[in-house]
N, C-alpha and C. Protein backbone atom coordinates (compact mmCIF):
# COMPACT_ATOMS: atom_id res chain seq x y z
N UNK A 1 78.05 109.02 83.29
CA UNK A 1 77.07 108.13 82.70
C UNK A 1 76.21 107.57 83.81
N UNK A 2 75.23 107.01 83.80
CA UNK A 2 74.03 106.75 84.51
C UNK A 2 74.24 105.35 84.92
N UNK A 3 74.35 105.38 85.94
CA UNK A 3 74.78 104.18 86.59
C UNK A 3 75.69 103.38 86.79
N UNK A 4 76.82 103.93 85.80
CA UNK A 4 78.08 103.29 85.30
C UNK A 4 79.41 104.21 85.36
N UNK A 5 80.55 103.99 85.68
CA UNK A 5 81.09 105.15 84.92
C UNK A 5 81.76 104.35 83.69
N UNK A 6 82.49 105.25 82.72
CA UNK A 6 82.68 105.07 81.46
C UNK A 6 83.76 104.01 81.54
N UNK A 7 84.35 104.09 82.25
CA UNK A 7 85.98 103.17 82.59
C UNK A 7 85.41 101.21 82.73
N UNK A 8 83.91 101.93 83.47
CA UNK A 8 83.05 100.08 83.84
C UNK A 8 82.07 100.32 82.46
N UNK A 9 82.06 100.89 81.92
CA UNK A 9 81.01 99.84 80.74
C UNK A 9 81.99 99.33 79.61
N UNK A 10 83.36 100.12 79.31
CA UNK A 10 84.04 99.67 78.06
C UNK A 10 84.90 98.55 78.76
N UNK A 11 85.13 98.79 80.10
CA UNK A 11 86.37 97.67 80.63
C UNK A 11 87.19 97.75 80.98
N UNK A 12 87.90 96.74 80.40
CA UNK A 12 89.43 96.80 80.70
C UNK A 12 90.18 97.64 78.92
N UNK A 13 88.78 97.37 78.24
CA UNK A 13 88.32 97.91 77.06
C UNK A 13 89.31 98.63 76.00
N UNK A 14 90.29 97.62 74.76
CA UNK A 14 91.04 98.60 73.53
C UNK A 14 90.10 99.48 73.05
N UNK A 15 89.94 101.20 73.02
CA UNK A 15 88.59 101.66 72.68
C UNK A 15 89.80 102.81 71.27
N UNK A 16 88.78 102.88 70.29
CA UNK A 16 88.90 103.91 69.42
C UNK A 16 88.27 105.44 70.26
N UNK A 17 89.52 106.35 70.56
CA UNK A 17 89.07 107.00 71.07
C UNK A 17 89.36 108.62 70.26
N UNK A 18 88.17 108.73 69.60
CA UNK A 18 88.61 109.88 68.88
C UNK A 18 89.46 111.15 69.05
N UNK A 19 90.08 111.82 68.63
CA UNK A 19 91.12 112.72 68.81
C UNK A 19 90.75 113.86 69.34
N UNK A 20 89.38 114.23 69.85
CA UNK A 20 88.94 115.30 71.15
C UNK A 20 89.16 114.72 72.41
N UNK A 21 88.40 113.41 72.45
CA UNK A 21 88.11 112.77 74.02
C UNK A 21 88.92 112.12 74.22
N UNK A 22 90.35 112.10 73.69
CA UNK A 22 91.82 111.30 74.33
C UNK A 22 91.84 112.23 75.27
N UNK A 23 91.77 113.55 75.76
CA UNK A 23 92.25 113.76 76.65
C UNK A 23 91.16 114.14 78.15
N UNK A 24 90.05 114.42 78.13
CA UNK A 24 89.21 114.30 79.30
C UNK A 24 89.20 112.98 79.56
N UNK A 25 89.22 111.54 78.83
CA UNK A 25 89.05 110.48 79.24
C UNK A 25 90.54 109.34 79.43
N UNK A 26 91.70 109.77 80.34
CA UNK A 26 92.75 109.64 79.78
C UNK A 26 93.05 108.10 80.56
N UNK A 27 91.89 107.34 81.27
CA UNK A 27 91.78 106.03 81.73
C UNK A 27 91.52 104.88 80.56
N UNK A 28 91.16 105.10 79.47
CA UNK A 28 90.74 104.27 78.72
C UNK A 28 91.63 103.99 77.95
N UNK A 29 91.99 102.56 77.73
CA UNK A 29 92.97 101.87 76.63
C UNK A 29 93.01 102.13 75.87
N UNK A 30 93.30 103.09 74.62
CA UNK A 30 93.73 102.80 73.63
C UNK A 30 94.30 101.69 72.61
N UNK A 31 93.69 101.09 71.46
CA UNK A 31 93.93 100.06 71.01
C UNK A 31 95.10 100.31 70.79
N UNK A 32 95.80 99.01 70.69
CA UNK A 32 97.66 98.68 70.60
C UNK A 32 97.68 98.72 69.04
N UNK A 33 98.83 99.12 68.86
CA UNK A 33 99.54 98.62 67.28
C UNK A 33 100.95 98.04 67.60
N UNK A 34 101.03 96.84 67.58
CA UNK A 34 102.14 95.54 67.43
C UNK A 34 102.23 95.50 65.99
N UNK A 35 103.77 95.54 65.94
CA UNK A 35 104.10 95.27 64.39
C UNK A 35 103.60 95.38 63.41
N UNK A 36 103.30 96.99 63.65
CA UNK A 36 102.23 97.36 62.46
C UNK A 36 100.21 96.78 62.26
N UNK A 37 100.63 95.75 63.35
CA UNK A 37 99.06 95.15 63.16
C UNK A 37 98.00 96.02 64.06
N UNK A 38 97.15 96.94 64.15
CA UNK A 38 96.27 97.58 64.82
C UNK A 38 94.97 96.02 65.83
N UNK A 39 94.86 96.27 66.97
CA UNK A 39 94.03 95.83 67.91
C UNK A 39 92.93 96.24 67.65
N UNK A 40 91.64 95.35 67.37
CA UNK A 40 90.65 95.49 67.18
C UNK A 40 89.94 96.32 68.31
N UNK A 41 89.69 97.71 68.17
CA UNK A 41 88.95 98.07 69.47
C UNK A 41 87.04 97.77 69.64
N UNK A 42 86.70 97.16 71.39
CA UNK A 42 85.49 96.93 71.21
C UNK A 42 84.55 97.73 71.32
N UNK A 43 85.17 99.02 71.13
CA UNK A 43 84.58 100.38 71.22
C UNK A 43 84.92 101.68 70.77
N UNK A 44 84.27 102.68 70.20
CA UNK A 44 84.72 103.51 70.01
C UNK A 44 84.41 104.92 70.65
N UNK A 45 84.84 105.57 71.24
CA UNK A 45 84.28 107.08 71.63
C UNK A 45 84.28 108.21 71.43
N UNK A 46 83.44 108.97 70.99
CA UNK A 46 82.95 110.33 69.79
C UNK A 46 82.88 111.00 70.94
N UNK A 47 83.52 112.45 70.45
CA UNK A 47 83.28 113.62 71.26
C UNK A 47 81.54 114.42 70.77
N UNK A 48 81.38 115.21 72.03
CA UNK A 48 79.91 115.38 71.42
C UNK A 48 79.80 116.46 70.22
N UNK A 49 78.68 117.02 70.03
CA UNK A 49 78.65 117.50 68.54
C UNK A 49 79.19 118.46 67.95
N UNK A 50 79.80 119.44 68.79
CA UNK A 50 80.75 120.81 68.65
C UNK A 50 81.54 119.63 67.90
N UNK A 51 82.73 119.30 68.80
CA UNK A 51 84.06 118.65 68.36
C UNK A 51 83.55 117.58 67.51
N UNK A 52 82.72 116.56 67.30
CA UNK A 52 82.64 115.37 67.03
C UNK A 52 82.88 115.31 65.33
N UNK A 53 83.00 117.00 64.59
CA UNK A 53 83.50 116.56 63.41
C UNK A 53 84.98 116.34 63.07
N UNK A 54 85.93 117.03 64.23
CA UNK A 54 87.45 116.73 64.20
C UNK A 54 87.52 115.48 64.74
N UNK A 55 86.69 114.68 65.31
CA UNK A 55 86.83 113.46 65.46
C UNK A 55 87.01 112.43 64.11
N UNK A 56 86.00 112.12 63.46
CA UNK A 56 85.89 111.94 61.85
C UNK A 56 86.79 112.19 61.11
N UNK A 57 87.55 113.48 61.09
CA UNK A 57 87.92 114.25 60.16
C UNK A 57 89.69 113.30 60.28
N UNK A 58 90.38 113.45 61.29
CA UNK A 58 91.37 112.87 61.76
C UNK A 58 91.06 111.17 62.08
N UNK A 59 90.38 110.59 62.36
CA UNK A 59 90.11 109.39 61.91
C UNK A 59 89.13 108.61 60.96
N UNK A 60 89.10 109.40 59.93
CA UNK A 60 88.85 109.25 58.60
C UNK A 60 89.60 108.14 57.44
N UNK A 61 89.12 107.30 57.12
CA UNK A 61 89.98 106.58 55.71
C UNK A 61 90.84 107.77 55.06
N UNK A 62 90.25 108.43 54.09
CA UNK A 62 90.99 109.20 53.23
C UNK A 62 91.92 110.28 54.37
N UNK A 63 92.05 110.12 55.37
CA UNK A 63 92.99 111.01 56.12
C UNK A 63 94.11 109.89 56.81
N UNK A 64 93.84 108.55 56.45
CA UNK A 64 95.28 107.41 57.01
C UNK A 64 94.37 106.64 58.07
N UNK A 65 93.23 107.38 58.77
CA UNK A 65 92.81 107.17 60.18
C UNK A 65 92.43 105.89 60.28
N UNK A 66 91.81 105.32 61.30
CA UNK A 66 91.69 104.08 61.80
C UNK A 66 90.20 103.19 61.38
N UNK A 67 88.93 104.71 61.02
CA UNK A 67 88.04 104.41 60.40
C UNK A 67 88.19 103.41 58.81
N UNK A 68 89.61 103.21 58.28
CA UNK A 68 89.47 102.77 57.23
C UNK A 68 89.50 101.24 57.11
N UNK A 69 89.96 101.07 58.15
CA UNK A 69 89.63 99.52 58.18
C UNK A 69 88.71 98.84 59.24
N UNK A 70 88.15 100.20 60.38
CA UNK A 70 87.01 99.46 61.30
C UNK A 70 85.93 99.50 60.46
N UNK A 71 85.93 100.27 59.79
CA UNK A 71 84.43 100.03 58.84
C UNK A 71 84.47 98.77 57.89
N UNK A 72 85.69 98.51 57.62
CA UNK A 72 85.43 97.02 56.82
C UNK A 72 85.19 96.09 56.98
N UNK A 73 85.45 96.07 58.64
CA UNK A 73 85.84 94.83 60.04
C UNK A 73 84.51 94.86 60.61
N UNK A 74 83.88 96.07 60.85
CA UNK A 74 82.84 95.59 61.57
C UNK A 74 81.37 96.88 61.52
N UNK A 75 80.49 97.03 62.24
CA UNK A 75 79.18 97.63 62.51
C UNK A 75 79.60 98.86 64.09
N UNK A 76 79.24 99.85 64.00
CA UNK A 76 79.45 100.54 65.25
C UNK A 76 78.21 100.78 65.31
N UNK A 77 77.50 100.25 67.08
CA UNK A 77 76.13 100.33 67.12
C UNK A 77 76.16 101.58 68.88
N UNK A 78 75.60 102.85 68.32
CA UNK A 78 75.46 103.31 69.97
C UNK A 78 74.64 102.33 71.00
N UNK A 79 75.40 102.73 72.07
CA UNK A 79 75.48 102.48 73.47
C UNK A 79 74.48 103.52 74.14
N UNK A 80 73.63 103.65 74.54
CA UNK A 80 72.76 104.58 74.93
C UNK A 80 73.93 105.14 76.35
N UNK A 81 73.93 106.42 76.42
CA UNK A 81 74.64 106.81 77.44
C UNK A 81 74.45 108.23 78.15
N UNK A 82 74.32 108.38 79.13
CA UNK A 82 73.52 109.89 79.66
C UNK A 82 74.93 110.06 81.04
N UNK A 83 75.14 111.33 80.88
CA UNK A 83 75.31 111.79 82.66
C UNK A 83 74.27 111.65 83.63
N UNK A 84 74.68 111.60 84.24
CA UNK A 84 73.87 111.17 85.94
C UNK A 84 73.41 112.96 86.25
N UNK A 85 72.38 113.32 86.31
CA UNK A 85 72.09 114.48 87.09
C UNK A 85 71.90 115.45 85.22
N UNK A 86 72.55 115.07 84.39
CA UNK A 86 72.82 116.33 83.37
C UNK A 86 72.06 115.04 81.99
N UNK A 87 70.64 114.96 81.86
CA UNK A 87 70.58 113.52 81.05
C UNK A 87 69.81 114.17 79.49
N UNK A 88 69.82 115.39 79.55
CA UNK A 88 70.00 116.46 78.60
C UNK A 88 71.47 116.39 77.59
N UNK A 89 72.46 116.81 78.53
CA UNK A 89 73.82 117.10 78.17
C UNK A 89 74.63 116.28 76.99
N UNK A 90 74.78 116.60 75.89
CA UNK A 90 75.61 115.66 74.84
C UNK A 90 77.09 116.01 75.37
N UNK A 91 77.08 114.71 75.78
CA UNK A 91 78.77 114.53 76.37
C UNK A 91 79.52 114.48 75.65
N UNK A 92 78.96 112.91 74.32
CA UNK A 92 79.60 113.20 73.39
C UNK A 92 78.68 111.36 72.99
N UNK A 93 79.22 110.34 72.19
CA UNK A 93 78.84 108.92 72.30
C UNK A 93 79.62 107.84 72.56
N UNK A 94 79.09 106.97 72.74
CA UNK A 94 79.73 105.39 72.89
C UNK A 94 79.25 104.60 71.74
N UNK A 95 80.15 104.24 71.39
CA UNK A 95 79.33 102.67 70.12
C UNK A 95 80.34 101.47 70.50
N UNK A 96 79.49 100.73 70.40
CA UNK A 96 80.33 99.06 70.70
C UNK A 96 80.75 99.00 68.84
N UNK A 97 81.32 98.22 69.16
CA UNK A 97 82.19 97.54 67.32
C UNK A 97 81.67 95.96 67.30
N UNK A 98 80.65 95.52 66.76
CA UNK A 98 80.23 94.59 66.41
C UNK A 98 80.72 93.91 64.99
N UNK A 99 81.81 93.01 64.93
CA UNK A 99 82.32 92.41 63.79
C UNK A 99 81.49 91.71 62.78
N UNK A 100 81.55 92.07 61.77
CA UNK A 100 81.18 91.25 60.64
C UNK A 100 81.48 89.60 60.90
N UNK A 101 82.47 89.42 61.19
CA UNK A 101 83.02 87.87 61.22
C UNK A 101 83.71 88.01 62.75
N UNK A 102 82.92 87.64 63.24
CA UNK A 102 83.52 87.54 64.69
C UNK A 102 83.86 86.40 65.18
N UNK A 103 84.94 86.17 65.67
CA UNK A 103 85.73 85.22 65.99
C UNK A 103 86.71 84.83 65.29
N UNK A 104 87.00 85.72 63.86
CA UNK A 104 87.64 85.51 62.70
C UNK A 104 89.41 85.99 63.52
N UNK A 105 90.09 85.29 63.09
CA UNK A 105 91.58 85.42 64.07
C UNK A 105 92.48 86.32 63.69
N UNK A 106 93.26 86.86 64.28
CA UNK A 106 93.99 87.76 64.52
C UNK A 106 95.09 87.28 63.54
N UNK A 107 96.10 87.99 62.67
CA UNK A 107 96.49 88.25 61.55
C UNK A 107 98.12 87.68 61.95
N UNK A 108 99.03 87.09 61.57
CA UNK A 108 100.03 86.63 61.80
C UNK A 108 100.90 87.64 61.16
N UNK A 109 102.22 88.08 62.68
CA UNK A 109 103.24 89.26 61.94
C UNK A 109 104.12 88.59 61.34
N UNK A 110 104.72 88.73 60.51
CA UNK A 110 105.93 87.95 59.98
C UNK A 110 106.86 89.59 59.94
N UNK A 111 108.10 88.79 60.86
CA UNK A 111 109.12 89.91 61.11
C UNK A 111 109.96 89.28 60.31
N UNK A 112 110.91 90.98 60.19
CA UNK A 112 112.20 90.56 59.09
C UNK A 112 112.23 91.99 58.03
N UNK A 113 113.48 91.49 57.12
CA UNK A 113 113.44 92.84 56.52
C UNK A 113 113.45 92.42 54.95
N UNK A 114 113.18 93.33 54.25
CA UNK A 114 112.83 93.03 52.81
C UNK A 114 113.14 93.97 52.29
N UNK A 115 114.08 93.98 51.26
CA UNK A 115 113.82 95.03 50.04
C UNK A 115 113.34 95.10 49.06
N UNK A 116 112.94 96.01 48.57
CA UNK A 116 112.06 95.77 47.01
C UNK A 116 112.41 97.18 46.32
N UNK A 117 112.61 96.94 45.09
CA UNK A 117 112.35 97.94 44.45
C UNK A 117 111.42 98.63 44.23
N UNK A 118 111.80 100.40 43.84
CA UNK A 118 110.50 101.40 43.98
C UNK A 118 109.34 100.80 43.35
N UNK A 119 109.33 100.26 42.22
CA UNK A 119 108.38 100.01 41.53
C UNK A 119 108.01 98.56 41.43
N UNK A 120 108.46 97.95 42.29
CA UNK A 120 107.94 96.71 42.52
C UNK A 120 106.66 96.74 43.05
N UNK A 121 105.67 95.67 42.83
CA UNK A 121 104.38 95.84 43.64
C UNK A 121 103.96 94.09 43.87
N UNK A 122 103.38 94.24 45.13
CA UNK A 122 102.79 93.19 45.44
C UNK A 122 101.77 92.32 44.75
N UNK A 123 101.17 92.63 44.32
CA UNK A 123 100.01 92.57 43.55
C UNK A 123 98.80 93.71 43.98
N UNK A 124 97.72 93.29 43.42
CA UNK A 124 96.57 93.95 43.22
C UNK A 124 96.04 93.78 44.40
N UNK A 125 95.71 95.24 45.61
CA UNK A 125 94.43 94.87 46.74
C UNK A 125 93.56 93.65 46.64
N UNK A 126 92.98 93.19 47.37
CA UNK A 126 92.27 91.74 47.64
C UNK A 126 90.50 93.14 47.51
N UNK A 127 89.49 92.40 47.39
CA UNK A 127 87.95 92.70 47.18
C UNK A 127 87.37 92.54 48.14
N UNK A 128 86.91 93.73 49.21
CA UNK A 128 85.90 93.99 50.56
C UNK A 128 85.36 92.83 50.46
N UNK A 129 85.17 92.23 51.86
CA UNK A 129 83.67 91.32 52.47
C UNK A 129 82.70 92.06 51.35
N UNK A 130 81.48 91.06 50.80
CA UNK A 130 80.77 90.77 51.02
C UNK A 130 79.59 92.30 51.04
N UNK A 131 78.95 92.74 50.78
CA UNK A 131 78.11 93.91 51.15
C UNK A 131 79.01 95.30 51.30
N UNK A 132 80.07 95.17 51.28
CA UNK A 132 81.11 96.49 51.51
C UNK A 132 81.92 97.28 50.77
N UNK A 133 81.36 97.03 49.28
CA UNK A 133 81.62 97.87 48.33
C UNK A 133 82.47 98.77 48.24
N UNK A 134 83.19 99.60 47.96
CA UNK A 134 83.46 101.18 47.84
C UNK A 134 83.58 101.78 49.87
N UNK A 135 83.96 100.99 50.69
CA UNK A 135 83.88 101.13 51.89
C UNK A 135 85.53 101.71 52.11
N UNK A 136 86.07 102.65 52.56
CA UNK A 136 87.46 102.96 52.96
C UNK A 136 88.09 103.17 51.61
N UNK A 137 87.30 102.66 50.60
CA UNK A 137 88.15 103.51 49.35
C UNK A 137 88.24 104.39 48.65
């Protein structure tokens, strides 16, 4: 990248790192999952356009992936990003994760064990933010 390398613009950076570019980029944090709760990553990184549909495809809502609840949580805006010398070359992208409700707090685990019967149910899903309709469902 142009002026930067990738390790200094995301950080110390939890990044969504799609399932091509986990492995050329194998410095970058991966967001944590604690007790089931997933780490908001402040970034995400797309392989370029060959691969970039097995990216999607494996972190997809309807495939379990991680897209199903960053899209509810927040906006992914590209990061303009070029190689140094190659400013042609689709490497692949960067997008920051800009939250809908930012500053909104981190989710309390409650540990322990529970049984329930098969057909017991919690209740009924809770209704998307606001503008987010039919988003991950």
């Amino acid at each position: 990248m142009r002026g930067a390398s990738l390790t200094d613009t995301v950080g110390d950076a939890p990044v969504l790192l799609d399932w091509p570019v986990a492995f050329p980029h194998p410095c970058l944090r991966p967001f944590a999952v604690v007790d089931g709760v997933a780490e908001v990553p402040a970034y995400r990184l797309l392989a370029d356009e060959q691969l970039r549909e097995l990216g999607d495809v494996w972190s997809a809502g309807p495939a379990g992936g991680p897209l199903a609840w960053l899209e509810l949580l927040g906006e992914q805006v590209e990061v303009p990003a070029r190689l140094d010398g190659e400013p042609r070359r689709d490497w692949g992208e960067l997008h920051r994760v800009e939250l809908y409700e930012p500053g909104a707090g981190e989710p309390d685990a409650v540990r322990g064990t529970l049984t329930r019967w098969g057909w017991e149910s919690s209740g009924p899903q809770g209704d998307p933010p606001p503008g987010r309709a039919g988003v991950g469902r």
